[in-house]
Protein backbone atom coordinates (compact mmCIF):
# COMPACT_ATOMS: atom_id res chain seq x y z
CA UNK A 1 31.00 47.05 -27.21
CA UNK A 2 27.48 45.48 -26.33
CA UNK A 3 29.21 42.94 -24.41
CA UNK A 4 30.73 45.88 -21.83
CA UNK A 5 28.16 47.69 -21.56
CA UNK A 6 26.29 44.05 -20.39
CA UNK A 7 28.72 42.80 -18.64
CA UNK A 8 31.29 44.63 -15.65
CA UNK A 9 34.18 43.17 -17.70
CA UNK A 10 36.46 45.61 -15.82
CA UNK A 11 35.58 43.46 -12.21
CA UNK A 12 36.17 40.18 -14.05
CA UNK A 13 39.92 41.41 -15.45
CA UNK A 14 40.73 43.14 -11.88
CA UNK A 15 39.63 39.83 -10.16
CA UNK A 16 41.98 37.58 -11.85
CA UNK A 17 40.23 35.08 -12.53
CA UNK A 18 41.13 32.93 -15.31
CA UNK A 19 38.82 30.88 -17.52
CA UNK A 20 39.18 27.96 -20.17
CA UNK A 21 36.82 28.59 -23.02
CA UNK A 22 35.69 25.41 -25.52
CA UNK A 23 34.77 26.82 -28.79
CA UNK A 24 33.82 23.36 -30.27
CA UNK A 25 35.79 24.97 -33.52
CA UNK A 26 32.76 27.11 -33.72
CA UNK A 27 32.03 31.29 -34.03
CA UNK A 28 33.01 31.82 -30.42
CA UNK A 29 36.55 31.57 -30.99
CA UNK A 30 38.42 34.32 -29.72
CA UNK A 31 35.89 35.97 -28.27
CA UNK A 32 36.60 35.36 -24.47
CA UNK A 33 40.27 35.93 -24.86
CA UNK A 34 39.48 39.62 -26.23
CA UNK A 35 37.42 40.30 -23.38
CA UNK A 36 39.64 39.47 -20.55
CA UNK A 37 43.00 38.90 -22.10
CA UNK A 38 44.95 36.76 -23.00
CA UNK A 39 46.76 35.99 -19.55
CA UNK A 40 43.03 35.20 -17.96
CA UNK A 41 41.40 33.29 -21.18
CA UNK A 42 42.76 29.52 -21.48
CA UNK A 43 41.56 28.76 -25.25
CA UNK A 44 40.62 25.44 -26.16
CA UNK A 45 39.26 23.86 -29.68
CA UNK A 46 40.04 27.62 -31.30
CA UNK A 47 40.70 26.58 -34.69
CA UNK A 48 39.21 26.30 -38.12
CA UNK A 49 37.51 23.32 -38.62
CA UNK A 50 34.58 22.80 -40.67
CA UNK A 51 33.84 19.00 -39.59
CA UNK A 52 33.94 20.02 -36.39
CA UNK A 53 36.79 16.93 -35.97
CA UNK A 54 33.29 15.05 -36.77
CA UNK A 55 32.02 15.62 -33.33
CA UNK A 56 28.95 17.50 -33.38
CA UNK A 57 29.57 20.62 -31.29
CA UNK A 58 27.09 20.43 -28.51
CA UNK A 59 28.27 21.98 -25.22
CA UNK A 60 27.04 18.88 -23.05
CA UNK A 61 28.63 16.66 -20.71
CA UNK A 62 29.93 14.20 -22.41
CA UNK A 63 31.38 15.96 -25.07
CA UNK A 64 33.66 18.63 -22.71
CA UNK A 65 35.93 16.34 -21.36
CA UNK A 66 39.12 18.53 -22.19
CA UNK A 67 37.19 21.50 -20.83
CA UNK A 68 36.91 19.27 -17.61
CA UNK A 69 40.53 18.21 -17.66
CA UNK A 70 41.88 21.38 -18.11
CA UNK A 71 39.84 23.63 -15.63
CA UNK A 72 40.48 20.26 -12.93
CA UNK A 73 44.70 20.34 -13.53
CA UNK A 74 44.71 24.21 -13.60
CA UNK A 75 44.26 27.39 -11.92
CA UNK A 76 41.05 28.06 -13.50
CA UNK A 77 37.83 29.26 -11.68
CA UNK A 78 35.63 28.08 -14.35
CA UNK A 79 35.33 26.81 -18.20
CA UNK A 80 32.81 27.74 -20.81
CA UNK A 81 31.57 25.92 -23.76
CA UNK A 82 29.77 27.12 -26.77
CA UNK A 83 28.29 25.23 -29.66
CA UNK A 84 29.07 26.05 -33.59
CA UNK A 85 26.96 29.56 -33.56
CA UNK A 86 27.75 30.18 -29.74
CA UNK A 87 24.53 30.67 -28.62
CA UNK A 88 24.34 28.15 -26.36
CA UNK A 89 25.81 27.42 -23.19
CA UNK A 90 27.79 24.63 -21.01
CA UNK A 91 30.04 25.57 -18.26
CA UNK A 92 32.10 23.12 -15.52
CA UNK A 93 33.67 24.44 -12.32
CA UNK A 94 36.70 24.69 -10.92
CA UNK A 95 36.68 21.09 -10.34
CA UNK A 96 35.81 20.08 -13.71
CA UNK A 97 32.23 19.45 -12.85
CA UNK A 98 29.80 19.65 -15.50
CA UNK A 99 27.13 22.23 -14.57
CA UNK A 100 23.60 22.17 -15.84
CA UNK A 101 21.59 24.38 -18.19
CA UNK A 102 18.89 24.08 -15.25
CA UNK A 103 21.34 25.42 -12.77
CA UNK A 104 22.53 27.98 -15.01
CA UNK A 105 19.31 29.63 -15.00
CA UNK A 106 18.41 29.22 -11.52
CA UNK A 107 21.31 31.28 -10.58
CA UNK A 108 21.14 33.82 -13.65
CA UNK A 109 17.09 34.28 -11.59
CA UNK A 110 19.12 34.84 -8.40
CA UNK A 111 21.50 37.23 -9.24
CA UNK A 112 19.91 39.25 -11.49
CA UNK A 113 17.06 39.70 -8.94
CA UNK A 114 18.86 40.07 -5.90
CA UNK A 115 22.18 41.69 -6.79
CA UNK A 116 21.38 43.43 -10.05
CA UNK A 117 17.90 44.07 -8.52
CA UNK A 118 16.15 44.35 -12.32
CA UNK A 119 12.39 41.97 -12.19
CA UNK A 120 10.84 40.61 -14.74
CA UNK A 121 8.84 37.11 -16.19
CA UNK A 122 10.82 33.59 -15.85
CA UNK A 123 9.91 31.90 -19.22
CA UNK A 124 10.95 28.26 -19.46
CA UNK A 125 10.56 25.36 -21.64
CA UNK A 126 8.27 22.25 -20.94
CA UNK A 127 11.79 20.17 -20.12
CA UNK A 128 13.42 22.33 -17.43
CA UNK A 129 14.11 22.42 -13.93
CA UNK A 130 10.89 22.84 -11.54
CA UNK A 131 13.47 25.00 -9.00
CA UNK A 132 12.48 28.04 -11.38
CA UNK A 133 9.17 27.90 -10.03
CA UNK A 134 9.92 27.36 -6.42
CA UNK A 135 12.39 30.46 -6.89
CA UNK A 136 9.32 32.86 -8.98
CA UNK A 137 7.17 32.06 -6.13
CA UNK A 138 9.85 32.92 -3.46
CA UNK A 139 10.71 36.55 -5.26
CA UNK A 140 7.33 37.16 -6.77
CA UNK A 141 7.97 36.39 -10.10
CA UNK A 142 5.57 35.23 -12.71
CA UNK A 143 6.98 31.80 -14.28
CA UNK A 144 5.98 30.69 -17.55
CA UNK A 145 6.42 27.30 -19.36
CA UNK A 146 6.09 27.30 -22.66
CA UNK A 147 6.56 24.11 -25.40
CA UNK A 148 10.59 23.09 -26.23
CA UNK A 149 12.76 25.10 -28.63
CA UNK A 150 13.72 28.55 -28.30
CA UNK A 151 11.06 30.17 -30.93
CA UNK A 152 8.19 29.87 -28.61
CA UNK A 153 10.86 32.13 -25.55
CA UNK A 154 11.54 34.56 -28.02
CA UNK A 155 7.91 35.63 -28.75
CA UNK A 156 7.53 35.71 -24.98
CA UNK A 157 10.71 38.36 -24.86
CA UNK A 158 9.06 40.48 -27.44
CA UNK A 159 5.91 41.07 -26.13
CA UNK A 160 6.78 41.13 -22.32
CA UNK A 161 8.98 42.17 -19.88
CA UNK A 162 11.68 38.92 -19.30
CA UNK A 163 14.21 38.30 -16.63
CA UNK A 164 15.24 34.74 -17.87
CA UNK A 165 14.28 32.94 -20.38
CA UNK A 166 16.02 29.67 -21.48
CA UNK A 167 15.82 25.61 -22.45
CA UNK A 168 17.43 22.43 -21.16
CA UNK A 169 19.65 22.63 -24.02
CA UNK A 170 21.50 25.52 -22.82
CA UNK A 171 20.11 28.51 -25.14
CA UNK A 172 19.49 31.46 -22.68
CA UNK A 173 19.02 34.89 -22.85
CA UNK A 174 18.60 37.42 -19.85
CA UNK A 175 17.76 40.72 -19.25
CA UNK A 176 20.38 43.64 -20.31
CA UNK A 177 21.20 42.39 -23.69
CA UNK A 178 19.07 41.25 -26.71
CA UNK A 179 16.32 39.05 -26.81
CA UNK A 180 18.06 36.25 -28.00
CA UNK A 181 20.48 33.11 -26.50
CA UNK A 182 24.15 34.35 -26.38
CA UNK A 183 26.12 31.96 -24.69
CA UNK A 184 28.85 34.17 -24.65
CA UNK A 185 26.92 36.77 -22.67
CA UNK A 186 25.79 34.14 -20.67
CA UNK A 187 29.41 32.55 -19.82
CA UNK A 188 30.69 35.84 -18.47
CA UNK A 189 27.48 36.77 -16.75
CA UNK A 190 27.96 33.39 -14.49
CA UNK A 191 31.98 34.92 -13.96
CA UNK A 192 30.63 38.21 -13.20
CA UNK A 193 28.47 36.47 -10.46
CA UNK A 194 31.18 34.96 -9.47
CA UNK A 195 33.39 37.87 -8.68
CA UNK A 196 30.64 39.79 -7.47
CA UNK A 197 29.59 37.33 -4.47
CA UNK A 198 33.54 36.40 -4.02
CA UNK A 199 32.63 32.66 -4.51
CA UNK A 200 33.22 29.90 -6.32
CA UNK A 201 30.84 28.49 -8.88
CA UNK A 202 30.64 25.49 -6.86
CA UNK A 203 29.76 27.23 -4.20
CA UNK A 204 26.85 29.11 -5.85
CA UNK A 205 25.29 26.02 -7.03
CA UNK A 206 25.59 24.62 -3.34
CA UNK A 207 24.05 27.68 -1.96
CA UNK A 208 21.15 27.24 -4.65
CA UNK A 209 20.06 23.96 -3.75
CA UNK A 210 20.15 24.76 0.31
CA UNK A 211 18.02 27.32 -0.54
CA UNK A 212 15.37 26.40 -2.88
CA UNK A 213 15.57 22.16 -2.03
CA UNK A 214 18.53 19.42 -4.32
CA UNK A 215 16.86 19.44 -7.96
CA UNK A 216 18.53 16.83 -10.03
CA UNK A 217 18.23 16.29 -13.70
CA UNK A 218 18.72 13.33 -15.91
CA UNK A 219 18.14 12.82 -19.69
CA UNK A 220 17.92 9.87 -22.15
CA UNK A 221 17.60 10.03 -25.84
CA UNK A 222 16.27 6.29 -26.92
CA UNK A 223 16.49 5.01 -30.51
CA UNK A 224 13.93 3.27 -32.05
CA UNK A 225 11.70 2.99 -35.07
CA UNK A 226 9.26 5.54 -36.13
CA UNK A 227 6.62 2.83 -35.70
CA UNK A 228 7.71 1.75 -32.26
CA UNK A 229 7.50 5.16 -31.16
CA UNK A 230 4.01 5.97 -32.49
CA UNK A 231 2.96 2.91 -30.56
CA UNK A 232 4.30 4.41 -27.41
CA UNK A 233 2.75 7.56 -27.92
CA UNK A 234 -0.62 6.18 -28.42
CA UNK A 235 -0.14 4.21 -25.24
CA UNK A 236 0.80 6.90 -23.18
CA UNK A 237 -2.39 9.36 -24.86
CA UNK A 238 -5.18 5.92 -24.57
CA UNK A 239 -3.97 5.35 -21.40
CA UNK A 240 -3.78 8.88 -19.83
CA UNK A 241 -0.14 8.24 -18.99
CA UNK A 242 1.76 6.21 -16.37
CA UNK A 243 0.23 5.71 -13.35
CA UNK A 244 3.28 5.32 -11.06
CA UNK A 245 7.36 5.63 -11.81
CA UNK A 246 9.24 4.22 -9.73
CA UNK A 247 7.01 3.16 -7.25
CA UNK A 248 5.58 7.15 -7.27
CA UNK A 249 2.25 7.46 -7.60
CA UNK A 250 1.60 9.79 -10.45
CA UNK A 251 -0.19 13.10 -9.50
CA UNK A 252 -1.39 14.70 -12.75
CA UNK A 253 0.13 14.41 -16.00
CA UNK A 254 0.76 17.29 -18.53
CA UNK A 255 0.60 17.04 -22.24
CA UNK A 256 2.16 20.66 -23.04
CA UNK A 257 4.74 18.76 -25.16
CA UNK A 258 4.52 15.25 -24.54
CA UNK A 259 3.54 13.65 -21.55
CA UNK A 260 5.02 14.63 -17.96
CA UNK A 261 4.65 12.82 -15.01
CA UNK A 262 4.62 14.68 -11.66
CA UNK A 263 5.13 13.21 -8.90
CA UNK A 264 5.72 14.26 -5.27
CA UNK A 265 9.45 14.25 -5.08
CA UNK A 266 9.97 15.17 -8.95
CA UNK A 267 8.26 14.79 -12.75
CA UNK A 268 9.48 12.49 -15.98
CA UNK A 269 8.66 13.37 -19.07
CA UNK A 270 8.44 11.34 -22.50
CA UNK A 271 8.07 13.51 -25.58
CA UNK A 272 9.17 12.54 -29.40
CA UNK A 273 11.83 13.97 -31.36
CA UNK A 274 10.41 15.88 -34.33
CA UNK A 275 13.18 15.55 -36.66
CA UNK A 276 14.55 11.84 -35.44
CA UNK A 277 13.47 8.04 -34.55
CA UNK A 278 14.37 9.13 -31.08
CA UNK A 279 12.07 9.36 -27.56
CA UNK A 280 13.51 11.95 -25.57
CA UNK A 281 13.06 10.88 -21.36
CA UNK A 282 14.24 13.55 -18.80
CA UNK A 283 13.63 13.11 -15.03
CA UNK A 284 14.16 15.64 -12.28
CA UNK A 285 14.44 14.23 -8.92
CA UNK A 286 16.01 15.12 -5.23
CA UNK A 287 19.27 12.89 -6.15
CA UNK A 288 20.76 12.25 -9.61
CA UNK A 289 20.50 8.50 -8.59
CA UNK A 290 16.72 8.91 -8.17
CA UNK A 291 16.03 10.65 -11.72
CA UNK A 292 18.26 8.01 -13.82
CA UNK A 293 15.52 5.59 -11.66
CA UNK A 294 12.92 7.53 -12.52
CA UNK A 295 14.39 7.50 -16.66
CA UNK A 296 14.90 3.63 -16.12
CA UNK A 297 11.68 2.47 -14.56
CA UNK A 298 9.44 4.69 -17.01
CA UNK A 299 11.59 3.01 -20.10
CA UNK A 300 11.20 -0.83 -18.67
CA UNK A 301 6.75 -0.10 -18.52
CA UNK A 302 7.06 1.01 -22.08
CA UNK A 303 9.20 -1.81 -22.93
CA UNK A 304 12.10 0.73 -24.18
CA UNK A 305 14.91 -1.55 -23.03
CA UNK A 306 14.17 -4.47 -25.04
């Protein structure tokens, strides 16, 4: 019942539209299929599995390949993805095409401002996409970046009026539900855009990036020992940073959580994994090409690649 009075469910059914839905064997199964139906829900990974077939269920690129295959060979205008608890997020197209958390959000700001016409704070994590700021200043929107992980958006939400808040990871939550990441919610509320503007989701993300300028994200988790990273960190706090990636020079660098790099076409960020002998590097950059460089470059200083 929250989820129709949320979501037009009754536009998405007369539309259509058909979606494939990854559970990852998690709590989401079943859950798109009695929303729309059966004839416009393709189910995929729906069954009991408490290994989770060993694959941890993460609703990222890599691990959505038969969500890709299927939407690609089908009919389907989109698929969705949700990890074991479903409150996270991953969607492709209708050609298969992964499609970022950072995107996700950026059009979540757009069409809850300009179609559903509701306002409210942007609150983002320290890793995702600078477009959210480029679109708060463009609508008037106050955009705040807070450290990673969820907690620190959900005591935003409670004490302020939100539009979007959400993570690189793909935990959202928007206005006209709770105060929490459903990626349920936020699945259908991308379809309902969808239908809504009569275009496909490729076609949405194009449209976003003509708009507001191409914003490209890459990621690399590096493994190494607890001691190598400490020695790393230190070198990046003595030393105030990098001074150029990638042959940018480095404008400022902010330590919310870590140590970003901004540059004038993008940023890179290093920050530690709290729970694992990993260095976490994300880039954002005008071309996908130009981010991984940004990754590689910043890796090869710290001597990461050796």
């Amino acid at each position: 019942n929250a989820l129709h009075n949320a979501l037009d469910i009754d536009a998405i059914v007369d539309s259509g539209l058909t979606v494939a839905h990854d559970a990852m064997y998690g709590a989401g199964q079943g859950l798109v299929t009695d929303l729309l139906g059966a004839d416009q829900a393709i189910p995929l990974r729906h069954e009991r599995n408490p290994s989770f077939h060993g694959v941890a269920p993460e609703p990222i690129a890599d691990r959505l390949g038969e969500l890709s295959d299927t939407v690609a060979n089908s009919d389907c205008a989109a698929g969705l993805a949700n990890d074991g608890d479903a409150d996270r997020i991953g969607m492709v197209d209708e050609n298969g095409d992964f499609v970022s958390s950072h995107r996700i959000l950026a059009l979540l700001v757009k069409y809850l401002y300009e179609e559903r016409g509701l306002s409210g704070d942007v609150v983002k994590t320290f890793s995702t996409t600078h477009l959210l700021d480029k679109m708060g200043e463009q609508y008037g929107l106050t955009v705040e970046t807070t450290p990673i992980g969820f907690k620190h958006i959900a005591k935003k939400m409670s004490g302020s009026t939100v539009l979007v808040g959400g993570e690189e990871s793909g935990g959202i939550a928007a206005a006209g539900h709770i105060p929490e990441r459903d990626g349920i919610y936020i699945g259908l509320l991308i379809v309902e855009m969808m239908v809504k503007r009569g275009k496909t989701l490729s076609a949405l993300v194009d449209e976003l990036l003509e708009e507001f300028g191409p914003h490209y994200n890459y990621r690399d988790d590096i493994h190494i020992r607890e001691d190598q990273k400490a020695d790393v960190l230190d070198r990046l706090d003595t030393q105030g940073g990098l001074d150029t990636v990638n042959g940018h020079p480095v404008q400022r660098v902010e330590t919310l959580d870590g140590f970003k790099h901004v540059t004038d076409t993008g940023w890179l960020l290093i920050r530690p994994s709290g729970t694992e002998p990993v260095l976490r590097v994300y880039a954002e950059a005008e071309s996908l090409k130009a981010a991984e460089a940004l990754v590689k470059d910043a890796s090869r200083q710290l001597g990461l690649n050796d």
